[in-house]
C-alpha atoms as a PDB file:
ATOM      1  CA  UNK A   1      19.400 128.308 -89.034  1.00  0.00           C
ATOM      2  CA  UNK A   2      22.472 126.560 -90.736  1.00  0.00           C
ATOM      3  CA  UNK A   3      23.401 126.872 -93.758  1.00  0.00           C
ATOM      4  CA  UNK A   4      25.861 124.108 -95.975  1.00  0.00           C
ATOM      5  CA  UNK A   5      27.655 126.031 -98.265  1.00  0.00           C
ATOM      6  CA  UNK A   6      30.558 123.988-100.867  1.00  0.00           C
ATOM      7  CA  UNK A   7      33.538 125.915-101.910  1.00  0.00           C
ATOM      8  CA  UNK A   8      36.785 124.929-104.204  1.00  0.00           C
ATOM      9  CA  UNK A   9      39.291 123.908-102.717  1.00  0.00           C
ATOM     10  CA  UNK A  10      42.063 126.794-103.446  1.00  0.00           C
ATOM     11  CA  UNK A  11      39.419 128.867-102.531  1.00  0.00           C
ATOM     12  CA  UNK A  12      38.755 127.717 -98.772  1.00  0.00           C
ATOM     13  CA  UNK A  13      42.763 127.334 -98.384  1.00  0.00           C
ATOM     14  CA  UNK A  14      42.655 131.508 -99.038  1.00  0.00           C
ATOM     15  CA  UNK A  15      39.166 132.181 -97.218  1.00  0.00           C
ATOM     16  CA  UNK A  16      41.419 130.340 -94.369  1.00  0.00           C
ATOM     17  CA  UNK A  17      44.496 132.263 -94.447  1.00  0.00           C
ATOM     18  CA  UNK A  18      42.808 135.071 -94.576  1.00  0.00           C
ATOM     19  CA  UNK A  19      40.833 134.424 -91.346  1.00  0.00           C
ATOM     20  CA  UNK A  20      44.077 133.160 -89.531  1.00  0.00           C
ATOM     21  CA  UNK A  21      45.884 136.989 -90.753  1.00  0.00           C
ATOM     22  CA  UNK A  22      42.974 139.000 -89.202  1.00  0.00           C
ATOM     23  CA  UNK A  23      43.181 135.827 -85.962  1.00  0.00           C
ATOM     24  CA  UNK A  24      38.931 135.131 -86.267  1.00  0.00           C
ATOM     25  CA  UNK A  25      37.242 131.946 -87.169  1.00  0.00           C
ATOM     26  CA  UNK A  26      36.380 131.342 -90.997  1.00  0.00           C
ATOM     27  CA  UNK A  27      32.682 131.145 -90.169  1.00  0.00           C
ATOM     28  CA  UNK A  28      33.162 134.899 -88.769  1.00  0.00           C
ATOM     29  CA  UNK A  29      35.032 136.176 -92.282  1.00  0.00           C
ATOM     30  CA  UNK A  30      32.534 134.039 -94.380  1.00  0.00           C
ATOM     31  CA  UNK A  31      29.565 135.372 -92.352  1.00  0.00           C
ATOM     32  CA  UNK A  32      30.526 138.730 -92.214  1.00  0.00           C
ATOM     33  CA  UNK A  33      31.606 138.626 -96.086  1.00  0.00           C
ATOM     34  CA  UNK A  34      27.587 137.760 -97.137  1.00  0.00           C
ATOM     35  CA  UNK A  35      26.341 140.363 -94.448  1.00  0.00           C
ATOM     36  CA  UNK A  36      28.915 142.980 -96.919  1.00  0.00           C
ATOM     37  CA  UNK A  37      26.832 141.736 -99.777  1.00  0.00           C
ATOM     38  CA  UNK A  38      23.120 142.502 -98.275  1.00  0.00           C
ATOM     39  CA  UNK A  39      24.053 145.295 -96.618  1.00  0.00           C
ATOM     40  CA  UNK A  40      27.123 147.263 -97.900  1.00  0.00           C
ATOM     41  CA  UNK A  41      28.712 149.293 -94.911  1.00  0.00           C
ATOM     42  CA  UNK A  42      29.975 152.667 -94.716  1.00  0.00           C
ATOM     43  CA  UNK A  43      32.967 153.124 -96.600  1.00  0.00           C
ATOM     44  CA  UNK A  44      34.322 155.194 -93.772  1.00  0.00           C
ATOM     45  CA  UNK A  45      33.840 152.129 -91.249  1.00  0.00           C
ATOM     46  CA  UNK A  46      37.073 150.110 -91.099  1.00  0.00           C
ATOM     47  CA  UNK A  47      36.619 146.338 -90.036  1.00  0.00           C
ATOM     48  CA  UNK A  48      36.963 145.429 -86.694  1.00  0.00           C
ATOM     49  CA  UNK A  49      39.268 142.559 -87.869  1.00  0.00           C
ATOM     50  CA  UNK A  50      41.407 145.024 -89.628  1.00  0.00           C
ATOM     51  CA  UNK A  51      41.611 147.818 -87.059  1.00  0.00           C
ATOM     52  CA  UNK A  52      42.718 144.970 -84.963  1.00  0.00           C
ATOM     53  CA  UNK A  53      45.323 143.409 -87.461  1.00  0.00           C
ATOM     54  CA  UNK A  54      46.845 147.026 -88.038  1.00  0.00           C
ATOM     55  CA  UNK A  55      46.909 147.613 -83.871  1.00  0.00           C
ATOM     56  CA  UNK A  56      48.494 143.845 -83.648  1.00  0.00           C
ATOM     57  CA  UNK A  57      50.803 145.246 -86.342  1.00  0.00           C
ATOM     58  CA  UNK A  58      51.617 148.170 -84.553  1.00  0.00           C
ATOM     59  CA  UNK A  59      52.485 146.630 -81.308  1.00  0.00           C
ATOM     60  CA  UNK A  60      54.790 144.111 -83.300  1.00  0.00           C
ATOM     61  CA  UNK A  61      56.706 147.736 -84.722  1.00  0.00           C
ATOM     62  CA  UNK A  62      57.272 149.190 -81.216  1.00  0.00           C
ATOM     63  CA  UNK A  63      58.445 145.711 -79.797  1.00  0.00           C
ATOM     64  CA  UNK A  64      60.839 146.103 -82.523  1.00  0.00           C
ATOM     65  CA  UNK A  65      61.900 149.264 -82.058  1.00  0.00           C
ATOM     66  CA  UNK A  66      60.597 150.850 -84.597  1.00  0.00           C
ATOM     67  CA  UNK A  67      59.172 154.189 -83.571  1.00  0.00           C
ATOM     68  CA  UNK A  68      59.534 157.666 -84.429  1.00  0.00           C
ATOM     69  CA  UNK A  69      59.318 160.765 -82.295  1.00  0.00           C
ATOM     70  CA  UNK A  70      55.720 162.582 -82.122  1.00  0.00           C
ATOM     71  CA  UNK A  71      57.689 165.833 -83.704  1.00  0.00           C
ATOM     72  CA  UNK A  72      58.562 164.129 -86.788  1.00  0.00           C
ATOM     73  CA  UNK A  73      54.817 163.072 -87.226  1.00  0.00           C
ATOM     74  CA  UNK A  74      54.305 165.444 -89.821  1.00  0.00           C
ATOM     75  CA  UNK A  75      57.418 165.706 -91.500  1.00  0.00           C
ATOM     76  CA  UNK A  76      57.357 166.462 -95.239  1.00  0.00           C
ATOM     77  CA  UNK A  77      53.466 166.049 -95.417  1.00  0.00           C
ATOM     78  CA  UNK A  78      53.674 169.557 -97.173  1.00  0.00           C
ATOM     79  CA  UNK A  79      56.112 167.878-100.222  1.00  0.00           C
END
């Protein structure tokens, strides 16, 4: 099946940075956006897209040097 959809302007510049921030093709975030609205998912699941932008993220922090010691994990969690 395909599907023509028209959007604004402003609006596919944004669906576009959007999909180039979490690196998948617009079709994907589009597509994946309507399958949100039939079927809701689990608030608990975290996007794919996202769990990957946040490990991407991540990586970018310890190539940078910025990393703290496992036994400060947990450091003033109790204030």
């Amino acid at each position: 099946m395909q599907i023509t959809i028209q959007i604004p302007d402003d609006l596919q510049q944004k669906l576009t940075e959007r999909a180039s921030q979490l690196n998948i093709p617009l079709e994907t975030l589009i597509l994946e956006s309507f399958a949100d609205l039939v079927e809701p998912s689990d608030p608990d699941d975290t996007p794919t897209a996202v769990v990957l932008e946040s490990l991407r993220a991540s990586l970018e922090d310890v190539k940078a040097g910025r990393v703290y010691p496992i036994e400060q994990l947990w450091d003033g969690i109790d204030e």
